[in-house]
N, C-alpha and C. Protein backbone atom coordinates (compact mmCIF):
# COMPACT_ATOMS: atom_id res chain seq x y z
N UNK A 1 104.17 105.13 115.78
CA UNK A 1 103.81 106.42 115.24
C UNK A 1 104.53 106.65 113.91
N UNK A 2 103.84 107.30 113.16
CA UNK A 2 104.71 107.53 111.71
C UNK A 2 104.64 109.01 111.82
N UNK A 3 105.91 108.81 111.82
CA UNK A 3 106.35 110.62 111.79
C UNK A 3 107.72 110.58 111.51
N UNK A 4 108.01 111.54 110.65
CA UNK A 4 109.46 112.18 110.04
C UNK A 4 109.66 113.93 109.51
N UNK A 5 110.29 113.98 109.71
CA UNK A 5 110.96 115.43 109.25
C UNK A 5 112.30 115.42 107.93
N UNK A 6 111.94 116.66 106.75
CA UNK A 6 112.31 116.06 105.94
C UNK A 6 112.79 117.20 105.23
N UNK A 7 114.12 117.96 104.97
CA UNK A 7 114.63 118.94 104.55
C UNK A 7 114.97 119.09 103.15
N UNK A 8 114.37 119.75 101.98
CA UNK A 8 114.75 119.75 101.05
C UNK A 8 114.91 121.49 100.36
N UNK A 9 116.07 121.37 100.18
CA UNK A 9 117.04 122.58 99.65
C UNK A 9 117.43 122.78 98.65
N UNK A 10 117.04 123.46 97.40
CA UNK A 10 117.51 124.31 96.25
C UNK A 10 117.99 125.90 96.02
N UNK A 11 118.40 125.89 94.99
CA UNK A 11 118.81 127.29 94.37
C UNK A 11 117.26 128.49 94.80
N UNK A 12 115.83 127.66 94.93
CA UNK A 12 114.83 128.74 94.63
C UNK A 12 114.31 128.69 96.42
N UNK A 13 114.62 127.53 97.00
CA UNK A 13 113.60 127.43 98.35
C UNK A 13 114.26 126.51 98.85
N UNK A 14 114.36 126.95 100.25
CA UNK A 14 114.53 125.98 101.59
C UNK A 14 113.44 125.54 102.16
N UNK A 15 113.12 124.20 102.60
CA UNK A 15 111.63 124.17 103.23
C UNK A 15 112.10 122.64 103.59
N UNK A 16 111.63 122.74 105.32
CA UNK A 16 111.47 122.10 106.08
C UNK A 16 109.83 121.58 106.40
N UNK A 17 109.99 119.91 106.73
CA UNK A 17 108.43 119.26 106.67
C UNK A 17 109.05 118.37 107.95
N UNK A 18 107.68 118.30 109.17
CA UNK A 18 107.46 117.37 109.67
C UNK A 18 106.61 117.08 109.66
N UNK A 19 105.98 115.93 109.89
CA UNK A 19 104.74 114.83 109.44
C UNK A 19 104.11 114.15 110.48
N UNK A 20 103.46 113.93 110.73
CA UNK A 20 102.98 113.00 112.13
C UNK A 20 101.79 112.25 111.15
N UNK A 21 101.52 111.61 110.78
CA UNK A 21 100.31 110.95 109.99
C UNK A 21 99.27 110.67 111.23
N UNK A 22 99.33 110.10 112.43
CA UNK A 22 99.08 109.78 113.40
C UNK A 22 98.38 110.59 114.29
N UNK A 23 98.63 112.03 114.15
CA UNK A 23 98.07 113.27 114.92
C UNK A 23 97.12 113.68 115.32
N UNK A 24 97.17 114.83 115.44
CA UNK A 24 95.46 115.43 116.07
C UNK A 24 95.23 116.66 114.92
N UNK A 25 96.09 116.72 114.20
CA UNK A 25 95.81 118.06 113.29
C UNK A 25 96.32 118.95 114.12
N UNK A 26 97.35 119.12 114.58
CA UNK A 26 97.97 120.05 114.84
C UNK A 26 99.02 120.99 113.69
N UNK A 27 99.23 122.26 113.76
CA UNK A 27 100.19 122.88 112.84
C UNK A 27 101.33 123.64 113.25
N UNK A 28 102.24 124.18 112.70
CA UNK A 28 103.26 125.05 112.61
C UNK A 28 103.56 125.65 111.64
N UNK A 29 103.21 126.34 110.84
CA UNK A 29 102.96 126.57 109.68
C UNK A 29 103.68 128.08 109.04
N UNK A 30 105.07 128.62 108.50
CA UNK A 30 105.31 129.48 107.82
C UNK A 30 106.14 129.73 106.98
N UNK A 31 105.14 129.55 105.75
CA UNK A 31 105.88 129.26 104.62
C UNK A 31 106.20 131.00 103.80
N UNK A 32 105.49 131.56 104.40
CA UNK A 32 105.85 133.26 103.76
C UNK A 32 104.39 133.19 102.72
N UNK A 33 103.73 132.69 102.74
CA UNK A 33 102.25 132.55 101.90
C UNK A 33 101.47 132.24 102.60
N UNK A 34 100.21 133.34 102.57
CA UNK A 34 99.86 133.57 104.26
C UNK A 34 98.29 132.54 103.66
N UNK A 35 97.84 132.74 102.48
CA UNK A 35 96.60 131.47 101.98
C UNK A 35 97.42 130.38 101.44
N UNK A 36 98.36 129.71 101.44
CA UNK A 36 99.13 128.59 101.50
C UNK A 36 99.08 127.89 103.23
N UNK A 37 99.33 128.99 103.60
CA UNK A 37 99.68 128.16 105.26
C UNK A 37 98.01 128.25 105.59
N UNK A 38 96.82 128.58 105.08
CA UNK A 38 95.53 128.36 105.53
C UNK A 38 95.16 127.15 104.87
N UNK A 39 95.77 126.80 104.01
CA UNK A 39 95.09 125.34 102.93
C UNK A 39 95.66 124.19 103.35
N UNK A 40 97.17 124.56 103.93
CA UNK A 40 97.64 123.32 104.73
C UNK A 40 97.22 123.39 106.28
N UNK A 41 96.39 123.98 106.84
CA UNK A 41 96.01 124.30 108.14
C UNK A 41 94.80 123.22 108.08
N UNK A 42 93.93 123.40 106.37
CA UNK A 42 92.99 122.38 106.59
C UNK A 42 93.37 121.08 106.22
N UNK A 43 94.34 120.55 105.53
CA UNK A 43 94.92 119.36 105.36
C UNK A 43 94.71 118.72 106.80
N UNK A 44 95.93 119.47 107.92
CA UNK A 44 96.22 118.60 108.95
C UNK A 44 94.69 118.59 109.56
N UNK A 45 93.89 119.87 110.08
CA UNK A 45 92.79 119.76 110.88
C UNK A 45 91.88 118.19 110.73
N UNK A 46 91.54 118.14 109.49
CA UNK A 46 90.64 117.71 108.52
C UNK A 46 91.21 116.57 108.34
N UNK A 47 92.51 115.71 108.17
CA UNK A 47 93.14 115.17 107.86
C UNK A 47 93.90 114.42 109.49
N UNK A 48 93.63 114.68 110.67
CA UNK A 48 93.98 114.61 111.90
C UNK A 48 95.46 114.20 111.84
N UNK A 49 96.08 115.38 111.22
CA UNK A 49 97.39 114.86 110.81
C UNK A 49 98.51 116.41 111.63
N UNK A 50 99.18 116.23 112.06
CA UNK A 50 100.21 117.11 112.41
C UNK A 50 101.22 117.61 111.45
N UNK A 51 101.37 119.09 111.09
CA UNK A 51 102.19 119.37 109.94
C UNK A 51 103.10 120.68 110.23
N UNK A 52 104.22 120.38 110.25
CA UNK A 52 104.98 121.81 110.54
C UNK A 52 105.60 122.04 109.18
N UNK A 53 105.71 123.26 108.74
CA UNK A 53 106.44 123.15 107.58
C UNK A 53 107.29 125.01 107.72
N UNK A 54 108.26 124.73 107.34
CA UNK A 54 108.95 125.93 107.25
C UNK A 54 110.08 126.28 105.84
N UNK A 55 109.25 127.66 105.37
CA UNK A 55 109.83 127.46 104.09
C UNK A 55 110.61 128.86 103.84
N UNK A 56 111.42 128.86 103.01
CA UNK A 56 112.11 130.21 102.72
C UNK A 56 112.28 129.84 101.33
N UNK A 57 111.35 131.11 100.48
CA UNK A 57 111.33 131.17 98.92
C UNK A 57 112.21 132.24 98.08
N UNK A 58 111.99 132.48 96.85
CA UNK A 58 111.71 133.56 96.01
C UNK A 58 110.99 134.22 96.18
N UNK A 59 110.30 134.42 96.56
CA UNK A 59 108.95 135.70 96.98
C UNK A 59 108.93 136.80 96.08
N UNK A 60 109.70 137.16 96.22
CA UNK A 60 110.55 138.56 95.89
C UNK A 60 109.99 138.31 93.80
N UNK A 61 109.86 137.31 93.35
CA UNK A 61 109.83 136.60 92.12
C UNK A 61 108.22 136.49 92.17
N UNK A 62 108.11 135.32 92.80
CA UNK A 62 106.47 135.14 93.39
C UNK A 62 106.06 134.25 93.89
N UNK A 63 105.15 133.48 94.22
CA UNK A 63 104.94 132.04 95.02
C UNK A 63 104.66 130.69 94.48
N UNK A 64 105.25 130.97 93.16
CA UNK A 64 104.93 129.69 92.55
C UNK A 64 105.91 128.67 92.82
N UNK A 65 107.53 128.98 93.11
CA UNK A 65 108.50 127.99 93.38
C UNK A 65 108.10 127.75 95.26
N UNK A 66 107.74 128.29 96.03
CA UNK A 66 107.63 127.97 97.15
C UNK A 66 106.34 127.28 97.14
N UNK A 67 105.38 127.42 96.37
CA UNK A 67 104.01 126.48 96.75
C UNK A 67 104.30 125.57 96.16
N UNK A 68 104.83 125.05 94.61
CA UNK A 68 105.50 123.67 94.14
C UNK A 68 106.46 122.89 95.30
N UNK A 69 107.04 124.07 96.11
CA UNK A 69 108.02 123.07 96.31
C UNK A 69 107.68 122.43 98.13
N UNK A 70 106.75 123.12 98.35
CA UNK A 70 106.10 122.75 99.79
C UNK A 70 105.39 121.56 99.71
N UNK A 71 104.84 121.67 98.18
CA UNK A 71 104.03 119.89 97.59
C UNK A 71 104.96 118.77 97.49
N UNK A 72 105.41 119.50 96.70
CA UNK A 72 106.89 118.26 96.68
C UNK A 72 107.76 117.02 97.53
N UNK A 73 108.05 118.55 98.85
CA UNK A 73 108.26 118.21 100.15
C UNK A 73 107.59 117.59 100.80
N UNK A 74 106.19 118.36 101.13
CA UNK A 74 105.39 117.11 101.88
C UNK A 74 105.03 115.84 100.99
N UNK A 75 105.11 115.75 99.81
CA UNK A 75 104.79 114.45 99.15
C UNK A 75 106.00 113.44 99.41
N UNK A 76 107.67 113.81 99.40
CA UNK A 76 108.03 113.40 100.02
C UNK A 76 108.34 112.92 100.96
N UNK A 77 108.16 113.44 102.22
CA UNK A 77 107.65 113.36 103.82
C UNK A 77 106.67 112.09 104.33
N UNK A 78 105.60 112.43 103.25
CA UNK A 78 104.31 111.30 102.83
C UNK A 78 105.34 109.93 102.42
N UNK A 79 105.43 110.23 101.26
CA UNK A 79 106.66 108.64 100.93
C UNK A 79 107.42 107.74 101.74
N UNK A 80 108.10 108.72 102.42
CA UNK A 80 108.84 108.28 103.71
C UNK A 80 108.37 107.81 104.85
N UNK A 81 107.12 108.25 105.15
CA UNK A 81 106.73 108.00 106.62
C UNK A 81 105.55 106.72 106.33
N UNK A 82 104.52 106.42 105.33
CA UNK A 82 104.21 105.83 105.10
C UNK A 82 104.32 104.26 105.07
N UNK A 83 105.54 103.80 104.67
CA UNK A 83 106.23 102.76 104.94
C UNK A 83 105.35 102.11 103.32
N UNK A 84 105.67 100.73 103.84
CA UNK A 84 105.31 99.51 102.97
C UNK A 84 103.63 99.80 102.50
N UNK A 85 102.49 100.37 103.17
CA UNK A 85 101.05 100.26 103.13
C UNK A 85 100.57 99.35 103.12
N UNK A 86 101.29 97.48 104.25
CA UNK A 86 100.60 96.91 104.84
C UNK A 86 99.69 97.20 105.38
N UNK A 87 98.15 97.02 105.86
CA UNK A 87 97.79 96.73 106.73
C UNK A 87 96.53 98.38 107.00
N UNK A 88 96.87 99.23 105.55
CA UNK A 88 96.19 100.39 105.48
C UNK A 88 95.31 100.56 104.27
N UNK A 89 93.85 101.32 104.51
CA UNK A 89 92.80 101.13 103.97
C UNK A 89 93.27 100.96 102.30
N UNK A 90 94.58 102.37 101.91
CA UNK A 90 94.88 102.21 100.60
C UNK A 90 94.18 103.52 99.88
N UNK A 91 92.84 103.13 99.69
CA UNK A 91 92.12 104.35 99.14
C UNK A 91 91.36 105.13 99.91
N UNK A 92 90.76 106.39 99.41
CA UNK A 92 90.17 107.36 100.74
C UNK A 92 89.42 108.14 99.68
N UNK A 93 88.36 108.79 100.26
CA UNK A 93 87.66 109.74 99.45
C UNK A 93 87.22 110.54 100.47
N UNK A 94 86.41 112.04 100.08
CA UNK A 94 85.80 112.44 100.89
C UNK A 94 85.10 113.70 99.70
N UNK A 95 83.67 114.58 100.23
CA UNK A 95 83.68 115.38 99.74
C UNK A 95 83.01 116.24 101.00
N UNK A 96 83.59 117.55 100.70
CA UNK A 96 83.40 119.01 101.59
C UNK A 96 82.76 119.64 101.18
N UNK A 97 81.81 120.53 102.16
CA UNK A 97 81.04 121.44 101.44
C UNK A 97 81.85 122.95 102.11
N UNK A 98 81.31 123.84 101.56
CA UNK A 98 81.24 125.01 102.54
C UNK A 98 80.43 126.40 101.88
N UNK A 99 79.54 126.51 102.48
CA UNK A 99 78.24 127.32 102.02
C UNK A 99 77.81 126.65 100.74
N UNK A 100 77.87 127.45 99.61
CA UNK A 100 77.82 126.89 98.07
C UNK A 100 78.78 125.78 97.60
N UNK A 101 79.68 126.61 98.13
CA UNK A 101 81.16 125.38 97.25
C UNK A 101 81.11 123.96 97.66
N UNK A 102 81.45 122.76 97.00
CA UNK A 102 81.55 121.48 97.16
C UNK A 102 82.31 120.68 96.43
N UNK A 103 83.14 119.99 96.87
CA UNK A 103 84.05 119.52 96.18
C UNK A 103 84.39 117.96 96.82
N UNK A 104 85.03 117.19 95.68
CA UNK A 104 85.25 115.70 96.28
C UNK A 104 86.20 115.50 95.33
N UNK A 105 87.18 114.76 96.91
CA UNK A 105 89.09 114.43 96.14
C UNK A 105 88.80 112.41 96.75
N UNK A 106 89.39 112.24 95.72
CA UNK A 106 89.46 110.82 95.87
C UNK A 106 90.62 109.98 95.74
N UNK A 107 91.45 109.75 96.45
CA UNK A 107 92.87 109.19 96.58
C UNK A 107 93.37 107.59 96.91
N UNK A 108 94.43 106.95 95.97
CA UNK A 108 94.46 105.83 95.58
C UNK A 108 96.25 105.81 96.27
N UNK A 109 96.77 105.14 97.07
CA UNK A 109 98.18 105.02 97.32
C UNK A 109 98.74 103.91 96.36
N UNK A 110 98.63 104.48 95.37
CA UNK A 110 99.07 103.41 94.08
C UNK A 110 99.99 102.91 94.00
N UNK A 111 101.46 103.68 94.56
CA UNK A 111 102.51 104.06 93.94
C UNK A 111 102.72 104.41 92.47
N UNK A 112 101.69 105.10 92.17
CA UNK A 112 102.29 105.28 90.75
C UNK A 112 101.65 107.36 90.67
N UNK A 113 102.08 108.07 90.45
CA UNK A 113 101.63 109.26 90.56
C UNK A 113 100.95 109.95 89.46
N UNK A 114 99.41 110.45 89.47
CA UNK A 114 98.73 110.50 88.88
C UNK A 114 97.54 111.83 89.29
N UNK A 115 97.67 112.81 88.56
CA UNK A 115 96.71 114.29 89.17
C UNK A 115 95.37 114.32 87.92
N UNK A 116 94.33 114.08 88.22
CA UNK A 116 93.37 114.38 87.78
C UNK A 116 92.94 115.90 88.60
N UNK A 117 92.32 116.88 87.72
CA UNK A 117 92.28 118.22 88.52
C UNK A 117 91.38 118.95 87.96
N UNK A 118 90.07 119.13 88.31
CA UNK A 118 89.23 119.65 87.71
C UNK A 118 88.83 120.60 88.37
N UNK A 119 88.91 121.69 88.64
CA UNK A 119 88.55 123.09 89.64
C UNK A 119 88.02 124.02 88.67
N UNK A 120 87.33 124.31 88.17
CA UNK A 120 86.54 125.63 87.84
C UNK A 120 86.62 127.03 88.61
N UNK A 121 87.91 127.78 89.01
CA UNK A 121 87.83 128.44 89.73
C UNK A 121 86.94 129.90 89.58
N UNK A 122 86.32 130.34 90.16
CA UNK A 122 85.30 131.59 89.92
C UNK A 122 85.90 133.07 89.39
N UNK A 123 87.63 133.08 89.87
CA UNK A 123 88.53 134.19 89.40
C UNK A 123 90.06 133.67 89.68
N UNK A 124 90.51 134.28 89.38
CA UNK A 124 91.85 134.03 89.34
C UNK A 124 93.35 134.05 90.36
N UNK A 125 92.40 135.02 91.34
CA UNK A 125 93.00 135.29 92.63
C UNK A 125 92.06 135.56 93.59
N UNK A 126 93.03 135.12 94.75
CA UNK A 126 92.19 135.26 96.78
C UNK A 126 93.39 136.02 97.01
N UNK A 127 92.39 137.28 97.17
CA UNK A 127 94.03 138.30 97.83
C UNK A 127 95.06 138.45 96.80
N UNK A 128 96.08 137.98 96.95
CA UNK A 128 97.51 137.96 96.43
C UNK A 128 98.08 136.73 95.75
N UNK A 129 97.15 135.93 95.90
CA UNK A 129 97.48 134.46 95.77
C UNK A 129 96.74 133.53 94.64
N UNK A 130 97.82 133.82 93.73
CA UNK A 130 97.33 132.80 92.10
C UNK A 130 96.73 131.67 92.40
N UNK A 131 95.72 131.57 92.14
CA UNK A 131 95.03 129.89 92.21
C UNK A 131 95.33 129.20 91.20
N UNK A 132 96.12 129.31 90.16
CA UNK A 132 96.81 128.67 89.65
C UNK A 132 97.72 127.75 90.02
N UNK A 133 98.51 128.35 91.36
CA UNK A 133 99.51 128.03 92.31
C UNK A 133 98.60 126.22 92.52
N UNK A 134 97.64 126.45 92.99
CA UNK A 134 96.96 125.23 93.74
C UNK A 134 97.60 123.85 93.24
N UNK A 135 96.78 123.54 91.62
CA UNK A 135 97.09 122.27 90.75
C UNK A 135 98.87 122.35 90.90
N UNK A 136 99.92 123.23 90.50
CA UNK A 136 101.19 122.97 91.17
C UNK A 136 101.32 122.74 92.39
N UNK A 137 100.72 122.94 93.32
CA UNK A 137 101.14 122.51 94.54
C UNK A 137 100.25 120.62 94.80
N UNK A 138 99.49 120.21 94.26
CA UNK A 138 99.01 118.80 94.18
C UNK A 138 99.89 117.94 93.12
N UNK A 139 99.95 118.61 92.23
CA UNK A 139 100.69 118.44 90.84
C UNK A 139 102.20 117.73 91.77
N UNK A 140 103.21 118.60 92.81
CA UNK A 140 104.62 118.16 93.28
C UNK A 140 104.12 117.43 94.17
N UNK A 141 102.89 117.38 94.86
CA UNK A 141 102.95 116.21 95.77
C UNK A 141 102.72 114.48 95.36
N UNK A 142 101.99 114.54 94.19
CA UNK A 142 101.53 113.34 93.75
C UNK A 142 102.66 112.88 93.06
N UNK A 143 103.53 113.81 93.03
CA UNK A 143 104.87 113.42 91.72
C UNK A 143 105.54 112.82 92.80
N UNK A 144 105.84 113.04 94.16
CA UNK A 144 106.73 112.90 95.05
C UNK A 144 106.01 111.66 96.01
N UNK A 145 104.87 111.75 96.32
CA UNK A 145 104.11 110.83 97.47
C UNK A 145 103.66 109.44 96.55
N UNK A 146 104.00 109.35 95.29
CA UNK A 146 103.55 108.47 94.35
C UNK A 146 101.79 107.88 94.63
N UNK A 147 101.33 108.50 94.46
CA UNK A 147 99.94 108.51 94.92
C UNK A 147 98.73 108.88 93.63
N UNK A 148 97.74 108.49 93.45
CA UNK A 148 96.59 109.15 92.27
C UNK A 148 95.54 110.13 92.87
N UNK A 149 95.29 110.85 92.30
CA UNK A 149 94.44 111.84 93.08
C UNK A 149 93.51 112.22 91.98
N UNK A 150 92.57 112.65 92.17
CA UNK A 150 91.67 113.23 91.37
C UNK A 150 90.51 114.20 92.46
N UNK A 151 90.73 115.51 92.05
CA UNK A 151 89.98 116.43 92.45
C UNK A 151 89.18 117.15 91.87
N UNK A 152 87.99 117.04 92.43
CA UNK A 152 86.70 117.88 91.56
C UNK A 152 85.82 118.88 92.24
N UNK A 153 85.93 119.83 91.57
CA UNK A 153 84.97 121.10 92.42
C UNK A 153 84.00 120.73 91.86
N UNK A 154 82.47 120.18 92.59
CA UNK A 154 81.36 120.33 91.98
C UNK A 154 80.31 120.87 91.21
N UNK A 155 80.64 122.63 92.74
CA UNK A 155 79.94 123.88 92.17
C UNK A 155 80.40 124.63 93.46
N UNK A 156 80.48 126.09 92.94
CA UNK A 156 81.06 126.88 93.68
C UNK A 156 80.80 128.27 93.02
N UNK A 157 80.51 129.18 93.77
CA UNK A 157 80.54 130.75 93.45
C UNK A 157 82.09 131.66 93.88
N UNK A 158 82.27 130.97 95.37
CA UNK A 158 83.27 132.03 95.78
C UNK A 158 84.42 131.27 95.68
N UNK A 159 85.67 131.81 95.02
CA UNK A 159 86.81 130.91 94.92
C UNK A 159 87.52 130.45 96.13
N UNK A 160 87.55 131.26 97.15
CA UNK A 160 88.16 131.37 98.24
C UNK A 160 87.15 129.05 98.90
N UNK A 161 86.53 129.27 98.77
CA UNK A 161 85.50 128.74 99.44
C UNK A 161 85.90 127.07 98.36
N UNK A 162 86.03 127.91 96.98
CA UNK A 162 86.04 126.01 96.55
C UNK A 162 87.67 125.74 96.82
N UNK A 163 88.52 126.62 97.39
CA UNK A 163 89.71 126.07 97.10
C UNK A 163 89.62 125.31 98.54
N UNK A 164 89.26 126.31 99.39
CA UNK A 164 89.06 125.54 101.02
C UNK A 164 88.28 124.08 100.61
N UNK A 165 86.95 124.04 100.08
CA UNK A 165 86.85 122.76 99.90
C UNK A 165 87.87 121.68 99.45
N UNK A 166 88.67 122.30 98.62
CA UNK A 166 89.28 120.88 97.65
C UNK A 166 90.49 120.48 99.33
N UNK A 167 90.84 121.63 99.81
CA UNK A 167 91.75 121.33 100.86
C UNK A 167 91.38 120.20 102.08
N UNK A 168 90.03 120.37 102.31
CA UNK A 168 89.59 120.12 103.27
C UNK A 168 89.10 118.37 103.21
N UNK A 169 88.55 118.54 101.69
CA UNK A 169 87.99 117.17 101.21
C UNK A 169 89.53 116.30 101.01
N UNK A 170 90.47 116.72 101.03
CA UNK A 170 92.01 116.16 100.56
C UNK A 170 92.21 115.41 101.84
N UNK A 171 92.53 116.54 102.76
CA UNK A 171 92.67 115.36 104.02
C UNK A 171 91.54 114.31 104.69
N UNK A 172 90.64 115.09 104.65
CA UNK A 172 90.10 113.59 105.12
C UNK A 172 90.20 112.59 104.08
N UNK A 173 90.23 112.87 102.90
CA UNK A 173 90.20 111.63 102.16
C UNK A 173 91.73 110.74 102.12
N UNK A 174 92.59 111.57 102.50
CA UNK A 174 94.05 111.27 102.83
C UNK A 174 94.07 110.12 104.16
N UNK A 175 93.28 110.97 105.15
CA UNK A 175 93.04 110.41 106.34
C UNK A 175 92.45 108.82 106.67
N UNK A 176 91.44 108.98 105.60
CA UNK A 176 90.93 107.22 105.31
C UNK A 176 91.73 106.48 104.45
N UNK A 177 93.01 106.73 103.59
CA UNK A 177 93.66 106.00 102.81
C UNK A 177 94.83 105.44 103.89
N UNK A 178 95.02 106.29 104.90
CA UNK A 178 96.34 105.89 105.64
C UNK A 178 95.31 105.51 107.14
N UNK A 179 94.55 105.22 107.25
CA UNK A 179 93.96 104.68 108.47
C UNK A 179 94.11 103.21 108.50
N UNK A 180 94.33 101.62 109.75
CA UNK A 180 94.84 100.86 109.92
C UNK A 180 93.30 100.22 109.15
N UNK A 181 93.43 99.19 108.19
CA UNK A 181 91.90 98.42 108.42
C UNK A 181 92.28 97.42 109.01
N UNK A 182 91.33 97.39 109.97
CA UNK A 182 91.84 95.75 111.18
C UNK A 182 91.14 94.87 110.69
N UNK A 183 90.42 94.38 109.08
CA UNK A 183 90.04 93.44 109.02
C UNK A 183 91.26 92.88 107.89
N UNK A 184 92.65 93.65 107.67
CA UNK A 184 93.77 93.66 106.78
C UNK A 184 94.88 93.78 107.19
N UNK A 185 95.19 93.45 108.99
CA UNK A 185 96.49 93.87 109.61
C UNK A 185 97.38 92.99 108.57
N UNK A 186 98.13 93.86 108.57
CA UNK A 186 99.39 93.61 107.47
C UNK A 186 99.90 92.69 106.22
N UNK A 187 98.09 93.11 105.90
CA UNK A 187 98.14 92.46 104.37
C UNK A 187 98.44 93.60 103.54
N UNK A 188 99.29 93.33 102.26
CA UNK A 188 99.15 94.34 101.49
C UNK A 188 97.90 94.42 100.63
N UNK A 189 97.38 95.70 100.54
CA UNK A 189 96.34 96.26 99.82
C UNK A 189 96.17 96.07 98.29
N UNK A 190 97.02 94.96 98.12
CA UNK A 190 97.49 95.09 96.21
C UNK A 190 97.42 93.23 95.37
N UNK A 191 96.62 93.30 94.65
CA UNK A 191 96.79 92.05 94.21
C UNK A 191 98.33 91.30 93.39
N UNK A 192 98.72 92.92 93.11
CA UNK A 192 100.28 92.65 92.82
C UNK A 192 101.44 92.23 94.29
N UNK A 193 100.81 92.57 95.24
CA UNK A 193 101.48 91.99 96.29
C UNK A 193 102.65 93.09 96.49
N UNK A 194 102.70 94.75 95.80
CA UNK A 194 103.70 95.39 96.49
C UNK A 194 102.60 96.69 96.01
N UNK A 195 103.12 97.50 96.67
CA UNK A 195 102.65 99.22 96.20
C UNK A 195 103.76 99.88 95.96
């Protein structure tokens, strides 16, 4: 099983990550950002991945150091539990719909970290919650999980709806990059021979 728990502590945020890559999509989820803990709700679902995360921010400031730094964390978490990426597909894609919105994230375990981010969002906020926040919160994970990502909203009216897509299309496409291919048990995925 690949699973770890992974504590990282600054001056702006405390935040605790456990990981199960292996899971059923199970959660635990409270980071004090109540559409943060719904976007990582679809990671794990979507992503059949188990994710507890517990965070204590700035709030009081606003949610931009706690949603950077929840990416961060779990990109770290990701790093760690991952191992070598013998013997795993490597790359993953997926795209989500939901009503109008549609979106497709396509992910490379490169080791080298890389955010392509194309979202057209319809306004600027869901509720209380800067969608700006989003690209920082992919932005610390790809910096930390050394990974390439590229995310694209296709088309979308309601923002709420393309951000759920990009979430949703993330894990599963996460989900097929870290799945075993048994026609590659514990070859590495790399003509360079490391990731």
């Amino acid at each position: 099983m690949r699973i770890t728990r992974l504590n990282r502590s600054t001056l702006e945020t405390n935040i605790t990550v456990s990981l199960n890559l292996d899971g059923t999509g199970q959660t635990k989820l409270n980071t004090g950002v109540p559409f943060l803990d719904h976007m990582l709700d679809q990671i794990a679902r979507h992503g059949l991945m188990d994710i507890e995360v517990e965070a204590r921010g700035d709030l009081h400031i606003d949610a931009h150091h706690t949603v950077e730094d929840v990416g961060i964390t779990l990109g770290q978490a990701f790093a760690g539990v991952i191992g070598d990426k013998k013997g795993v597909r490597r790359m993953g894609h997926s795209y989500a719909p939901l009503d109008e919105a549609l979106s497709r994230v396509v992910v490379d375990l490169s080791g080298r970290p890389g955010l392509i981010f194309e979202v057209p969002f319809t306004r600027a906020r869901v509720g209380e919650f800067d969608l700006d926040l989003i690209r920082e919160f992919f932005q610390g994970f790809v910096n930390h999980a050394l990974v390439t990502l590229h995310i694209d909203n296709l088309r979308g009216v309601n923002a709420h709806h393309q951000a759920e897509t990009v979430f949703k299309a993330f894990g599963r496409a996460l989900r097929m990059a870290v799945e075993a291919d048994p026609r590659a048990a514990n070859v590495m995925p790399s003509t360079k021979g490391a990731l």
